[in-house]
PDB file of N, CA and C in Angstrom:
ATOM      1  N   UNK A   1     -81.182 -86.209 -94.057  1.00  0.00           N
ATOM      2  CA  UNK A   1     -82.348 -85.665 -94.738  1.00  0.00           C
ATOM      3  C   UNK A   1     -83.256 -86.808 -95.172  1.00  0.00           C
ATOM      4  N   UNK A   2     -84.297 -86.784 -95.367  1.00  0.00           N
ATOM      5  CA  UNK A   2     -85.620 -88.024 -95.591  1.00  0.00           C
ATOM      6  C   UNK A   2     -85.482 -87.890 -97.155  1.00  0.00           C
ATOM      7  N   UNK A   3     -85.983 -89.257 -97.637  1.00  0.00           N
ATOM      8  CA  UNK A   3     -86.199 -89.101 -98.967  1.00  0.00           C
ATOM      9  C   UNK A   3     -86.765 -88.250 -99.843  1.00  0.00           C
ATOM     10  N   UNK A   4     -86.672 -88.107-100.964  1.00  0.00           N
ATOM     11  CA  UNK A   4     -87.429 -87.046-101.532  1.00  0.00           C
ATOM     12  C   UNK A   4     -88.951 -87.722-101.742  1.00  0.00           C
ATOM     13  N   UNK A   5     -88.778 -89.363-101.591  1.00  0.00           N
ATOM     14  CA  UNK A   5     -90.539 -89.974-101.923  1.00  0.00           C
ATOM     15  C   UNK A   5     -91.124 -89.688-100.623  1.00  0.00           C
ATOM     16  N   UNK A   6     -90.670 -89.522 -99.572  1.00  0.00           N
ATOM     17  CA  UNK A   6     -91.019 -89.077 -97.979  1.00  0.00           C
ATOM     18  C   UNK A   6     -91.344 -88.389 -98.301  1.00  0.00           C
ATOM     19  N   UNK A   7     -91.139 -87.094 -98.618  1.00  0.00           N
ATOM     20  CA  UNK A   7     -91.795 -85.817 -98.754  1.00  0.00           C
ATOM     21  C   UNK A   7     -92.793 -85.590 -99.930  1.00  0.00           C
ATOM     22  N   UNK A   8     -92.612 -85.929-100.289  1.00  0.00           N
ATOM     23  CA  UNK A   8     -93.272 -85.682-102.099  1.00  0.00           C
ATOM     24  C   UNK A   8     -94.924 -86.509-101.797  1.00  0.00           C
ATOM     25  N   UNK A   9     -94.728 -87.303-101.224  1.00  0.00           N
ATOM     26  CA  UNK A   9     -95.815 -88.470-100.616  1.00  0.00           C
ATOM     27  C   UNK A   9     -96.916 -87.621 -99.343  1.00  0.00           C
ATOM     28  N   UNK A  10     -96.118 -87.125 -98.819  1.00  0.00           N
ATOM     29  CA  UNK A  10     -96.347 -86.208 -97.200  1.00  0.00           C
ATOM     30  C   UNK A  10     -97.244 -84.980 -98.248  1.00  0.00           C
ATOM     31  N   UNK A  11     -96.587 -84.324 -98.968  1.00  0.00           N
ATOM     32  CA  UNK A  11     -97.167 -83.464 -99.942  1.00  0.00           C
ATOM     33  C   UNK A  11     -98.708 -83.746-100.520  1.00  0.00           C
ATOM     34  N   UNK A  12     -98.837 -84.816-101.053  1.00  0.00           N
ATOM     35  CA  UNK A  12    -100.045 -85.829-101.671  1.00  0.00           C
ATOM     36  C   UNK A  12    -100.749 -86.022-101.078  1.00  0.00           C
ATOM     37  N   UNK A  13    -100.287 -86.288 -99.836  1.00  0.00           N
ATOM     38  CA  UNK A  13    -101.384 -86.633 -98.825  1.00  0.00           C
ATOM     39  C   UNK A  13    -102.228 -84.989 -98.001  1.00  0.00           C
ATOM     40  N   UNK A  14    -101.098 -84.433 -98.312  1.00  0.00           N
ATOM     41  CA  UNK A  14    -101.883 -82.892 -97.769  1.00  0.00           C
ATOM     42  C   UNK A  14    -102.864 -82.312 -98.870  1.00  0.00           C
ATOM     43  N   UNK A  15    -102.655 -82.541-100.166  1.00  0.00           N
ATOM     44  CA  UNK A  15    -103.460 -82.213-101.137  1.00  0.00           C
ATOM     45  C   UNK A  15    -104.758 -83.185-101.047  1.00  0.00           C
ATOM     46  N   UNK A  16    -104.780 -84.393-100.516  1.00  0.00           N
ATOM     47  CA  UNK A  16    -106.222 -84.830-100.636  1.00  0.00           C
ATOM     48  C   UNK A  16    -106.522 -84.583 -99.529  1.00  0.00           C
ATOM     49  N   UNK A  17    -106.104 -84.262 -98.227  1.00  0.00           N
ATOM     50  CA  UNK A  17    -106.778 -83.922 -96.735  1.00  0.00           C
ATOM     51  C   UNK A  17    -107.696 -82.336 -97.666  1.00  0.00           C
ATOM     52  N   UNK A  18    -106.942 -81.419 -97.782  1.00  0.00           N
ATOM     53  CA  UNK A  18    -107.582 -80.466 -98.412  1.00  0.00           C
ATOM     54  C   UNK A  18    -109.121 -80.523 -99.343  1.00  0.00           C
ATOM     55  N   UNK A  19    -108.567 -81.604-100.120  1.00  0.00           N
ATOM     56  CA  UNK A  19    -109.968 -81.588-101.759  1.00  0.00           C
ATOM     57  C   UNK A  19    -110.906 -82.289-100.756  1.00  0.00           C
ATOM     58  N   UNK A  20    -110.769 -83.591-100.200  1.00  0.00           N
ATOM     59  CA  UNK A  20    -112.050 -84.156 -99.297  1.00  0.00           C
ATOM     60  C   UNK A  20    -112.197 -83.381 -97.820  1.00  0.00           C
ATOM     61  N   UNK A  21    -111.770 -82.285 -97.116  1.00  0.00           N
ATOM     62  CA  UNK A  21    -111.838 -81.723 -95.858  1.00  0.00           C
ATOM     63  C   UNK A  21    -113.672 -81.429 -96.081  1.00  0.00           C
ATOM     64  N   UNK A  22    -113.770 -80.581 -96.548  1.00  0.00           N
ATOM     65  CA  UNK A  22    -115.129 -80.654 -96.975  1.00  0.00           C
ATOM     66  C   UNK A  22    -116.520 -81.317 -96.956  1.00  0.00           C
ATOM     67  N   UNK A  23    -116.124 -82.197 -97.839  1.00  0.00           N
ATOM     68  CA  UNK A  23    -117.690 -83.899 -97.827  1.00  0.00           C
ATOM     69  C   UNK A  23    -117.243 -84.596 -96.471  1.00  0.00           C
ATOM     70  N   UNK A  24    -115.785 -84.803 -96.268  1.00  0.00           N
ATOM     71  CA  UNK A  24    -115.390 -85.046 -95.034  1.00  0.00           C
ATOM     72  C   UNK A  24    -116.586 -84.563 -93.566  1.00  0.00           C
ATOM     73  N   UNK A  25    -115.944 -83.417 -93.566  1.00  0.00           N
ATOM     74  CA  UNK A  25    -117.154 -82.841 -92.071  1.00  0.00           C
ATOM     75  C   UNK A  25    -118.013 -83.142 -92.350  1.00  0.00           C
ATOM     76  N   UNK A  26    -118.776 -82.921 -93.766  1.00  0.00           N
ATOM     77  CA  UNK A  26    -120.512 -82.710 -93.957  1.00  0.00           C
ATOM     78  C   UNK A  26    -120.785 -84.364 -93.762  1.00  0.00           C
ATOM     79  N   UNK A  27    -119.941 -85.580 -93.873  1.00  0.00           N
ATOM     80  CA  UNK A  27    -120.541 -87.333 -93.739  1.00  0.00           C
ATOM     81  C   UNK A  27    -120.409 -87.176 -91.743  1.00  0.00           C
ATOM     82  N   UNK A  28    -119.353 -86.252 -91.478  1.00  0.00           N
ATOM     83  CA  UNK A  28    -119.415 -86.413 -89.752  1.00  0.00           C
ATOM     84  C   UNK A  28    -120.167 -85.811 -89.072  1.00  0.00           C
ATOM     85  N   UNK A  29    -120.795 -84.746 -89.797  1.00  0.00           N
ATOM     86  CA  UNK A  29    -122.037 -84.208 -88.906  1.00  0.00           C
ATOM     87  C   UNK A  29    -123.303 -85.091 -89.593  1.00  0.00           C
ATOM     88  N   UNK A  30    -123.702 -85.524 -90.442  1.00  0.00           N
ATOM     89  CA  UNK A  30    -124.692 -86.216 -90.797  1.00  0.00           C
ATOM     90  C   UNK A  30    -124.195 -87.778 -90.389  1.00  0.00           C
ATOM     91  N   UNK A  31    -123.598 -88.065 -89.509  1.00  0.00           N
ATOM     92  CA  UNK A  31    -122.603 -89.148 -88.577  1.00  0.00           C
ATOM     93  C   UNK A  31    -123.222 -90.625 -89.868  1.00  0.00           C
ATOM     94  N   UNK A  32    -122.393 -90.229 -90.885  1.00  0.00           N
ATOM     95  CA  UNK A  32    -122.888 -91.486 -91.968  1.00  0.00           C
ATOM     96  C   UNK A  32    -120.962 -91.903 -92.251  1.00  0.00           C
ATOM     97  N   UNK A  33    -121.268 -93.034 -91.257  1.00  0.00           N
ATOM     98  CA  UNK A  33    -119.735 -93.263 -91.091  1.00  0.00           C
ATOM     99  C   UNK A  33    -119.573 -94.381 -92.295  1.00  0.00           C
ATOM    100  N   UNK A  34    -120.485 -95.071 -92.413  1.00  0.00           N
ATOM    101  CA  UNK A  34    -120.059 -95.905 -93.877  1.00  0.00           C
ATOM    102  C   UNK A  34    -119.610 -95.059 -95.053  1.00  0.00           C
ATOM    103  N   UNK A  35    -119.658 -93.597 -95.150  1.00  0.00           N
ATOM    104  CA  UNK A  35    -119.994 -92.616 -96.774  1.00  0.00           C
ATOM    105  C   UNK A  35    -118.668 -92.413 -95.922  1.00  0.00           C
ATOM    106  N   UNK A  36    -118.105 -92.037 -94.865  1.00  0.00           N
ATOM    107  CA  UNK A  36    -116.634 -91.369 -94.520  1.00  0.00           C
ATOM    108  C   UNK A  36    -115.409 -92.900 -94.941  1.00  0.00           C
ATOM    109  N   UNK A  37    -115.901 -94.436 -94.876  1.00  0.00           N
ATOM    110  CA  UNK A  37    -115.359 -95.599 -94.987  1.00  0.00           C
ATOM    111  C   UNK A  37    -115.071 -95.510 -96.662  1.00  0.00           C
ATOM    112  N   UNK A  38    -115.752 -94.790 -97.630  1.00  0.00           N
ATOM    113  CA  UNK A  38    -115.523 -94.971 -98.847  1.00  0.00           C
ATOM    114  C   UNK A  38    -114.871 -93.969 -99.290  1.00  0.00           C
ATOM    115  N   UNK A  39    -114.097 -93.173 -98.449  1.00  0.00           N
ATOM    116  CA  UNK A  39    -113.300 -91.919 -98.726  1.00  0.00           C
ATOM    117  C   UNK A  39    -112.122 -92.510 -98.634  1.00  0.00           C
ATOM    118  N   UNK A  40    -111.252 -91.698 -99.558  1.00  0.00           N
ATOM    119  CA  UNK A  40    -109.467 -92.505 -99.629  1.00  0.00           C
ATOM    120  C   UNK A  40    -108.889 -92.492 -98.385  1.00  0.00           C
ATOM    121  N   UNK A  41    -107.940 -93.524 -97.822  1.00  0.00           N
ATOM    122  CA  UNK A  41    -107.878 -93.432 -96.712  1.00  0.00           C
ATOM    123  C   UNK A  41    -107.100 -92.090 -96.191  1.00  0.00           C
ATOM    124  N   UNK A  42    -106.090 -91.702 -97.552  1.00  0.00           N
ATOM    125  CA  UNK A  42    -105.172 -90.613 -97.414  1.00  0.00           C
ATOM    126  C   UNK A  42    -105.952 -88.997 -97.018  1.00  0.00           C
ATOM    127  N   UNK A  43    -107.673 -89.475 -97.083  1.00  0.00           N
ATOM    128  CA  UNK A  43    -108.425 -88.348 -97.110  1.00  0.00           C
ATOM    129  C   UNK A  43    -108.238 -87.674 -95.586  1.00  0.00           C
ATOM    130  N   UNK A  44    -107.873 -88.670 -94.886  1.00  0.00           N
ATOM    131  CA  UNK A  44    -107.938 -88.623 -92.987  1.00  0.00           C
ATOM    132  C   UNK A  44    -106.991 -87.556 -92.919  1.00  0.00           C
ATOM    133  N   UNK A  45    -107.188 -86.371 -92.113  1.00  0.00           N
ATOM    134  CA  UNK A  45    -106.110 -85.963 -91.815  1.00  0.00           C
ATOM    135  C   UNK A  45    -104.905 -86.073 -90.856  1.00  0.00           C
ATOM    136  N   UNK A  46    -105.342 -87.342 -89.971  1.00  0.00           N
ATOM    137  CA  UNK A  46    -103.908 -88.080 -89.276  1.00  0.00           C
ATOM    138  C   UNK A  46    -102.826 -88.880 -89.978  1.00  0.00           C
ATOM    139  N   UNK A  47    -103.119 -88.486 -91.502  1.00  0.00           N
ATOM    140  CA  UNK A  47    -102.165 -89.127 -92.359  1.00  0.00           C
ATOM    141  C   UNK A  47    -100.880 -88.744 -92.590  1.00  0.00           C
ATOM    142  N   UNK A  48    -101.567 -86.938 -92.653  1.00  0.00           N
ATOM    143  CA  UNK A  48     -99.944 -86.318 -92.432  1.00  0.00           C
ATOM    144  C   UNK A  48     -99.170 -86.354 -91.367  1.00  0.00           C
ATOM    145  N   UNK A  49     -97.855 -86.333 -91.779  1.00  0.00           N
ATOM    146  CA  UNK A  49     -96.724 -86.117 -91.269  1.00  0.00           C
ATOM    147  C   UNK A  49     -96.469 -84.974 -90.698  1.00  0.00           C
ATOM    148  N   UNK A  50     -95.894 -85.090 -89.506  1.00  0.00           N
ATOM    149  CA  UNK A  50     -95.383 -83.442 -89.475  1.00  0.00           C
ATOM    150  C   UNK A  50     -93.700 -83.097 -89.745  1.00  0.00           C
ATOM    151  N   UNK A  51     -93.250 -82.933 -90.657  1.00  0.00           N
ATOM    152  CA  UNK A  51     -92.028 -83.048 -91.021  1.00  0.00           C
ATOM    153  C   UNK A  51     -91.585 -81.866 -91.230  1.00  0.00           C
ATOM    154  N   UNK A  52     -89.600 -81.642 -91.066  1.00  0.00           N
ATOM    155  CA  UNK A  52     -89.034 -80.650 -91.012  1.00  0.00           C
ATOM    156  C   UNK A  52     -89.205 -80.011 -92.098  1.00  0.00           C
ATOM    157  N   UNK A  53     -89.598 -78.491 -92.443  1.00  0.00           N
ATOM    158  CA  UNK A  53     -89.759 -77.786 -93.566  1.00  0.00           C
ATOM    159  C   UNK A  53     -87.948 -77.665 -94.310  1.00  0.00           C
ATOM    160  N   UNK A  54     -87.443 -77.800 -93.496  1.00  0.00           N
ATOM    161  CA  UNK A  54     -85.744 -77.546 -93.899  1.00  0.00           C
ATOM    162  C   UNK A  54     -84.843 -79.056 -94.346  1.00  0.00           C
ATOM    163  N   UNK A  55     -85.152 -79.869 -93.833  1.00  0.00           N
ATOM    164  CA  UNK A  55     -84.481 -80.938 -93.604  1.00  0.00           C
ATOM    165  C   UNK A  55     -85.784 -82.401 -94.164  1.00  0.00           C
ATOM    166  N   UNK A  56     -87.087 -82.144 -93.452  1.00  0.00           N
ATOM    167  CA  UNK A  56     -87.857 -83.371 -93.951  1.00  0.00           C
ATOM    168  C   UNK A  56     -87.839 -84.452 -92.642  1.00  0.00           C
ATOM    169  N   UNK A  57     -86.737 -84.362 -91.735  1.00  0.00           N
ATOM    170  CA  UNK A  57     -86.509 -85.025 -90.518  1.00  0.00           C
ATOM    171  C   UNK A  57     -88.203 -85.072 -89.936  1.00  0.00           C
ATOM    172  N   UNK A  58     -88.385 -86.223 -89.544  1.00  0.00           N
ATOM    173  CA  UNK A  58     -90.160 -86.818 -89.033  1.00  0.00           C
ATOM    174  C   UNK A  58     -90.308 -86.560 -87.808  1.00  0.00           C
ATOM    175  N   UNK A  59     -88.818 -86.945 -86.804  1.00  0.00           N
ATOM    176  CA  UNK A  59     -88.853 -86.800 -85.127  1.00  0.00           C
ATOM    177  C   UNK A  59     -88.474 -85.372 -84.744  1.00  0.00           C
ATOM    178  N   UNK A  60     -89.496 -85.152 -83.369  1.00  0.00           N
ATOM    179  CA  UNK A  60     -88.858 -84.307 -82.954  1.00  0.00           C
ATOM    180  C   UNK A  60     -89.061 -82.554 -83.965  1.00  0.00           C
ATOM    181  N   UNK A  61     -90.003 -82.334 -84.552  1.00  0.00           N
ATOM    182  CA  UNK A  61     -90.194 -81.197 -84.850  1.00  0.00           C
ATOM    183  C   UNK A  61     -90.924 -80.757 -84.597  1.00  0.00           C
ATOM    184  N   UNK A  62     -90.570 -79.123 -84.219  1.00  0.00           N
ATOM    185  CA  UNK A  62     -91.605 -78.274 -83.143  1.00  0.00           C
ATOM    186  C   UNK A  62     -92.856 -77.578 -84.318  1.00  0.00           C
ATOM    187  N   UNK A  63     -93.786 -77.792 -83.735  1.00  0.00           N
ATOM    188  CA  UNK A  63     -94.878 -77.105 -84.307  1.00  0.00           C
ATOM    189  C   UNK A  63     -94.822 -75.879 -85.034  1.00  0.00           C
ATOM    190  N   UNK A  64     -94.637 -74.861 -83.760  1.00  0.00           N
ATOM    191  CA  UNK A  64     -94.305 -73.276 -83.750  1.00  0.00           C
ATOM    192  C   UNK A  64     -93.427 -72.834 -84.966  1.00  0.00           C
ATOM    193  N   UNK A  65     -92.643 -73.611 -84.902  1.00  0.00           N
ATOM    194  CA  UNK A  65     -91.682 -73.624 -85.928  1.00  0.00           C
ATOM    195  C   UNK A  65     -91.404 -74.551 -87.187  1.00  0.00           C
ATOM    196  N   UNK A  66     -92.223 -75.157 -87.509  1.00  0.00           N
ATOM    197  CA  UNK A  66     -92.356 -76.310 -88.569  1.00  0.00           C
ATOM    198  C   UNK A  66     -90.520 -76.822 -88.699  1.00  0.00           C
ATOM    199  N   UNK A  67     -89.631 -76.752 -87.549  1.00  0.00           N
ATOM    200  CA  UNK A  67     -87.980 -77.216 -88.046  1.00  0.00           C
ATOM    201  C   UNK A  67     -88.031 -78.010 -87.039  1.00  0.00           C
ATOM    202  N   UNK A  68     -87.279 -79.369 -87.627  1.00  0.00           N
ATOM    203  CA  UNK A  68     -87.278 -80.103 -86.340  1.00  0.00           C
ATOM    204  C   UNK A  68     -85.757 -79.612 -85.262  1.00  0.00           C
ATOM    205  N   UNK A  69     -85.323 -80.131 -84.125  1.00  0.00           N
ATOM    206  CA  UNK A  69     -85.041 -79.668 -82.918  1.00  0.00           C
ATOM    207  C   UNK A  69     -83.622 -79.423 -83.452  1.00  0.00           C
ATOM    208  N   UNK A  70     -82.751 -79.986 -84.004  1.00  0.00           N
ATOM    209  CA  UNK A  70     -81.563 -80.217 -84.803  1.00  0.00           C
ATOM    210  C   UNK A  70     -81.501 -78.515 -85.593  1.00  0.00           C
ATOM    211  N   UNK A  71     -82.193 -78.289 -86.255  1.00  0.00           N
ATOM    212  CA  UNK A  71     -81.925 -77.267 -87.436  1.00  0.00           C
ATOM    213  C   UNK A  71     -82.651 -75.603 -86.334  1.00  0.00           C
ATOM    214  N   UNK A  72     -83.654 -76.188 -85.567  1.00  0.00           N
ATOM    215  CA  UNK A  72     -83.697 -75.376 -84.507  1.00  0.00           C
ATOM    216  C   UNK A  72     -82.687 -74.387 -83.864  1.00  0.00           C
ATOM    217  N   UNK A  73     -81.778 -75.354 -83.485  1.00  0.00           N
ATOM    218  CA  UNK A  73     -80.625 -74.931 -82.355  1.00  0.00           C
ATOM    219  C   UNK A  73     -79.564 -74.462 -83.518  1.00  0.00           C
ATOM    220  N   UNK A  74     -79.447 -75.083 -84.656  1.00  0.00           N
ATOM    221  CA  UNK A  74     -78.382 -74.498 -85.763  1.00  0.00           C
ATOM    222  C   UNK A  74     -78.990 -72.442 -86.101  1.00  0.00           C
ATOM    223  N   UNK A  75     -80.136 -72.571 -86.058  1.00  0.00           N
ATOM    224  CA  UNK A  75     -81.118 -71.263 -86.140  1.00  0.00           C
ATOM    225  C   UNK A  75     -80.717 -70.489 -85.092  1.00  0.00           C
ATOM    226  N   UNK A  76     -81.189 -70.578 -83.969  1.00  0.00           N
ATOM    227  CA  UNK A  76     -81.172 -69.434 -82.932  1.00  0.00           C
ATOM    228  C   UNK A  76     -79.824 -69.497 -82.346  1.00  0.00           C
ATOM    229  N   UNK A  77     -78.740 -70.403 -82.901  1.00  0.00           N
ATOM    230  CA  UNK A  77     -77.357 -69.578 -82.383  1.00  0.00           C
ATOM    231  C   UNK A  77     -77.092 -68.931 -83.262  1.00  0.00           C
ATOM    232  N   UNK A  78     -77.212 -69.519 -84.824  1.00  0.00           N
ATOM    233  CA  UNK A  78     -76.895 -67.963 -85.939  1.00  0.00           C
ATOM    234  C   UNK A  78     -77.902 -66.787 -85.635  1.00  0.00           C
ATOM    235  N   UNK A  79     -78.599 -66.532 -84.806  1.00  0.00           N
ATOM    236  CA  UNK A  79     -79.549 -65.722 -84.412  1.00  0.00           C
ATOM    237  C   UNK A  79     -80.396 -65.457 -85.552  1.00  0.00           C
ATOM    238  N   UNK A  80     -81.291 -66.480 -86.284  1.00  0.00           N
ATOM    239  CA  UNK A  80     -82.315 -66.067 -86.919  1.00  0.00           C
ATOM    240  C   UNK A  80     -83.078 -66.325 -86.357  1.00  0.00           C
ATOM    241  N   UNK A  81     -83.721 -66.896 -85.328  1.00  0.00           N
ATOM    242  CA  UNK A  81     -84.942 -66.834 -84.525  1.00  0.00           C
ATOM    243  C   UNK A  81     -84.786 -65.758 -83.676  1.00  0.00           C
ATOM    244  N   UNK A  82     -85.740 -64.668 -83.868  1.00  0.00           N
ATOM    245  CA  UNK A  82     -86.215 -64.220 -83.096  1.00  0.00           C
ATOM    246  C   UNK A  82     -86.595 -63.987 -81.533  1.00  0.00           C
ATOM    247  N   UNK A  83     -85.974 -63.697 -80.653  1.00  0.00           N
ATOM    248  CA  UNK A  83     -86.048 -63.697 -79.470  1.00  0.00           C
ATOM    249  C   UNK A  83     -85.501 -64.959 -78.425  1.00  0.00           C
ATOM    250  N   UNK A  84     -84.967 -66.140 -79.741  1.00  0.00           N
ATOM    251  CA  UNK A  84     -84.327 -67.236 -78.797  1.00  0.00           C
ATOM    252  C   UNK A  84     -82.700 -67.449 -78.395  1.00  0.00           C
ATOM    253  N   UNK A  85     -82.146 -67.492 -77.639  1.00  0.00           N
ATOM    254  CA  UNK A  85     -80.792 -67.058 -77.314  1.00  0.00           C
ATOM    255  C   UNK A  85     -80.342 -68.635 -76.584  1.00  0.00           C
ATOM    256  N   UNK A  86     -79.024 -69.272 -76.672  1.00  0.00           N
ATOM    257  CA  UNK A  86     -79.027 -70.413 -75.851  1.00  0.00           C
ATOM    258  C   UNK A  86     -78.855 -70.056 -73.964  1.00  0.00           C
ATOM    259  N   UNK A  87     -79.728 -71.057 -73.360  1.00  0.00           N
ATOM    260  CA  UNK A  87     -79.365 -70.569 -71.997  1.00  0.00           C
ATOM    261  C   UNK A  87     -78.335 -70.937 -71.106  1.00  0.00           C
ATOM    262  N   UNK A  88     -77.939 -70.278 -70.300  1.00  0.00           N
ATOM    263  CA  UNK A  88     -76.979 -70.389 -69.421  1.00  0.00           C
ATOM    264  C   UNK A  88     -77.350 -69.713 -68.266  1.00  0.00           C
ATOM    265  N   UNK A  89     -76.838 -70.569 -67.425  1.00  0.00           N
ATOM    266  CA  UNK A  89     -76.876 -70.319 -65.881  1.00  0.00           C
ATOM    267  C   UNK A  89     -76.052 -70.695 -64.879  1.00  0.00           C
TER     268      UNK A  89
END
């Protein structure tokens, strides 16, 4: 499992992508890239992480499913995913 400052941090950083998303677009359509240079850097939204909602694990987690691949496969053999079954052939 990732630290709890990993996550807690990942968290922080989603709360200021949010408060500056806003003045954000409005400095990129008025393309005033020096006024976007004085925004926190945490304002970017390539800051976040995409991390396991279950675990916090960084690699390897599927979008669709915010779990990374590990807690995935623990899921759809206890059959809580929905329509996913392991395959065989």
């Amino acid at each position: 499992m990732a630290s709890r400052s990993t996550i807690t941090r990942n968290d922080r950083v989603k709360k200021t992508v949010a408060k500056y998303a806003e003045k954000r677009a409005a400095l990129k359509k008025a393309k005033d890239y020096a006024g976007l240079a004085q925004l926190p850097r945490d304002a970017s939204p390539t800051r976040v992480r995409n991390l396991c909602e279950l675990t916090g694990r960084s690699r390897s987690v599927y979008r669709k499913f915010r779990v990374s691949r590990i807690k995935l496969r623990e899921l759809a053999l206890e059959g809580k995913v929905p329509g996913m079954r392991k395959a065989s052939w």
